[in-house]
C-alpha atoms as a PDB file:
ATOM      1  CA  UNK A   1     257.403  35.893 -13.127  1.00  0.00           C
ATOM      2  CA  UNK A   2     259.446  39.016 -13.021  1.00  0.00           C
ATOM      3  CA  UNK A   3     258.014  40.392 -16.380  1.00  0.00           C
ATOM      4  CA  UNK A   4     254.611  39.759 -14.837  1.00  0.00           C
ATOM      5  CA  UNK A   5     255.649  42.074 -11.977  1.00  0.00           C
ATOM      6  CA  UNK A   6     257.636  44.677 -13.788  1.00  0.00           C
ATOM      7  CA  UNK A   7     254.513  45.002 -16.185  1.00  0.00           C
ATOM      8  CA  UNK A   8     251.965  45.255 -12.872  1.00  0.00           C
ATOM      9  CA  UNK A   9     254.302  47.850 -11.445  1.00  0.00           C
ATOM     10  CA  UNK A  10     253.966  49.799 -14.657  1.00  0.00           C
ATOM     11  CA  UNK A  11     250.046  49.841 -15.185  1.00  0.00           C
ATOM     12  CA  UNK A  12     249.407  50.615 -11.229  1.00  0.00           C
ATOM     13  CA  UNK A  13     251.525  54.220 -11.766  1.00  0.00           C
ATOM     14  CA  UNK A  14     249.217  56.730 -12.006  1.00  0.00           C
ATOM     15  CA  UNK A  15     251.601  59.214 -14.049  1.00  0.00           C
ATOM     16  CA  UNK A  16     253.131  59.131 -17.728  1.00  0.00           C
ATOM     17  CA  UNK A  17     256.669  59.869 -17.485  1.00  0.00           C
ATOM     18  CA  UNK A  18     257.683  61.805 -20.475  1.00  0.00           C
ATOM     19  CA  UNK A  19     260.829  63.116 -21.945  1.00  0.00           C
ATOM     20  CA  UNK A  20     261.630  66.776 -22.797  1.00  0.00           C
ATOM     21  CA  UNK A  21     260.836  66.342 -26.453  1.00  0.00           C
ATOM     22  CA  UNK A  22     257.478  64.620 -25.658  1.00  0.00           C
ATOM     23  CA  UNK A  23     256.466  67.474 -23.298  1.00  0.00           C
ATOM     24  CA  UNK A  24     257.380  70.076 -25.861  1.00  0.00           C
ATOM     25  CA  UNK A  25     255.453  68.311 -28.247  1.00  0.00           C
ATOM     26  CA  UNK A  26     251.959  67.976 -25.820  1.00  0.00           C
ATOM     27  CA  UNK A  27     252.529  71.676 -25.182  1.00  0.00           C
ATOM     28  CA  UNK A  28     253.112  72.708 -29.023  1.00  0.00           C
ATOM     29  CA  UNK A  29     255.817  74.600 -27.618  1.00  0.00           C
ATOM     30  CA  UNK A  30     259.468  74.304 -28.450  1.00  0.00           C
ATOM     31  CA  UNK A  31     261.843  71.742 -26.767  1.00  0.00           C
ATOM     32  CA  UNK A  32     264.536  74.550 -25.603  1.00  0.00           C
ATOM     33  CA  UNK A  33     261.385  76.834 -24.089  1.00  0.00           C
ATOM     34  CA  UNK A  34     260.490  73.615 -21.612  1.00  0.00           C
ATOM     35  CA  UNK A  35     263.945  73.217 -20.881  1.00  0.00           C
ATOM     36  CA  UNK A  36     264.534  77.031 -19.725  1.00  0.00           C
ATOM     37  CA  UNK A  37     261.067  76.743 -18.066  1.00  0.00           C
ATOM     38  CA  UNK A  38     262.523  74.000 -15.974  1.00  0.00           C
ATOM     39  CA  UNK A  39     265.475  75.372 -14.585  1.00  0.00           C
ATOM     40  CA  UNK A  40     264.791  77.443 -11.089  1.00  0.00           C
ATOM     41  CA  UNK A  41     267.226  79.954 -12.040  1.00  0.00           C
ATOM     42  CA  UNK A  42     265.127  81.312 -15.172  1.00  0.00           C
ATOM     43  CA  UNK A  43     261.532  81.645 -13.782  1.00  0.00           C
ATOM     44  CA  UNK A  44     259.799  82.143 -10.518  1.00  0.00           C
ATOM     45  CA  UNK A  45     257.364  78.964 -11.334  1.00  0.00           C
ATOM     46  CA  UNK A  46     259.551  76.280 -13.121  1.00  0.00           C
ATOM     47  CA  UNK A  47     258.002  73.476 -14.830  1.00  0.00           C
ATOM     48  CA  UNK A  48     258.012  70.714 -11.938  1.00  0.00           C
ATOM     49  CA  UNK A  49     260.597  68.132 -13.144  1.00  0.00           C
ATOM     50  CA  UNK A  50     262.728  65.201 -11.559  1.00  0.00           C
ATOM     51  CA  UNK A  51     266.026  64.068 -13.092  1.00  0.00           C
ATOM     52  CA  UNK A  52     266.973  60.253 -13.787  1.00  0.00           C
ATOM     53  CA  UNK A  53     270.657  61.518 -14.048  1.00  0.00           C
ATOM     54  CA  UNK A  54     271.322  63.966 -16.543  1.00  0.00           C
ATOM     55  CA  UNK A  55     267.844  63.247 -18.097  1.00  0.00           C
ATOM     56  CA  UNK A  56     265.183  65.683 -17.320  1.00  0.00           C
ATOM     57  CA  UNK A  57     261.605  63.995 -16.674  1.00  0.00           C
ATOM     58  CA  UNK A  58     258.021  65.367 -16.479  1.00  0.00           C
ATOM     59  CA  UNK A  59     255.438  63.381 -14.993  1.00  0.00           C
ATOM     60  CA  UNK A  60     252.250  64.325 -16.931  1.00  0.00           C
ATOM     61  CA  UNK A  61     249.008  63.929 -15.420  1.00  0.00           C
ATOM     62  CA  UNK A  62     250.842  64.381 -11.429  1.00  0.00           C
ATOM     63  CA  UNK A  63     248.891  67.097  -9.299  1.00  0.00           C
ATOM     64  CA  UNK A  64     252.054  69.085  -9.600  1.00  0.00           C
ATOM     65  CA  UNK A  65     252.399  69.533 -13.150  1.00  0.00           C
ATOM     66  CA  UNK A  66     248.775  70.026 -13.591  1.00  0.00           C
ATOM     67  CA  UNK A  67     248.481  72.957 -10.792  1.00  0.00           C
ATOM     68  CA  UNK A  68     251.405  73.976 -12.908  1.00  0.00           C
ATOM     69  CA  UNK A  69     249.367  74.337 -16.187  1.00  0.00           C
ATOM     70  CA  UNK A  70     246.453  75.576 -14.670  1.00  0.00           C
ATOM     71  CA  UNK A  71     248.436  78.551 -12.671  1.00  0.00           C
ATOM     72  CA  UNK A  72     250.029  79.573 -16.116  1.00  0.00           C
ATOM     73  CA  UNK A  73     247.108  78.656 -18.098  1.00  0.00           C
ATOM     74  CA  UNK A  74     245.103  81.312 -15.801  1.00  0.00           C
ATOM     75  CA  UNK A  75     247.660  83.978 -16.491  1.00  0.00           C
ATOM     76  CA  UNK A  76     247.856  83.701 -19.741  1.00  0.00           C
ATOM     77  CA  UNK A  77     243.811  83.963 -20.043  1.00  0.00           C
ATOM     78  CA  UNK A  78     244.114  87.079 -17.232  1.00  0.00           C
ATOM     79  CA  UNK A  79     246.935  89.096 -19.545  1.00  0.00           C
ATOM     80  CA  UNK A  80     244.565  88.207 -22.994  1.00  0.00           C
ATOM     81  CA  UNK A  81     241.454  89.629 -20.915  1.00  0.00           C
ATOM     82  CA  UNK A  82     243.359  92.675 -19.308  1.00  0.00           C
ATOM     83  CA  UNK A  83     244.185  93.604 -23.055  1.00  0.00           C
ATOM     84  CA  UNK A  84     241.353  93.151 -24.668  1.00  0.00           C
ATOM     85  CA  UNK A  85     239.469  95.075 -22.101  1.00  0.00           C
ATOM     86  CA  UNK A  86     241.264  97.689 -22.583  1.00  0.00           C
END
């Protein structure tokens, strides 16, 4: 009975909870970049992250990390545009 409710917990959460390593991978980025793009003391817009201890967690498909990709998404297509413009 407790299995059955552990496993009905887990399909009803809307968001994939993902390591470091697994978010590095979906981004095709290295694992040290999303690490420094976590931390509030390196950028202005840090990856959104919650900790389970020392363990650093993403939740992909959450509004927040998905505003997230969009804002630097839209940068990154501004900066291409601005330079190939000129």
């Amino acid at each position: 009975m407790k299995n059955d409710q552990q496993n009905q917990a887990a399909s009803t959460f809307p968001y994939e909870v993902l390591t470091t390593a697994e978010l590095a991978q979906r981004l095709k980025v290295k694992e040290s970049w999303v690490i420094d793009q976590s931390k509030r003391s390196r950028t202005a817009d840090p990856i959104p992250v919650f900790r389970l201890g020392k363990h650093r967690r993403y939740l992909w498909g959450s509004p927040a990390l998905n505003a997230w990709l969009a804002r630097r998404g839209g940068s990154a297509t501004e900066t291409t545009r601005r330079t190939k413009a000129s």
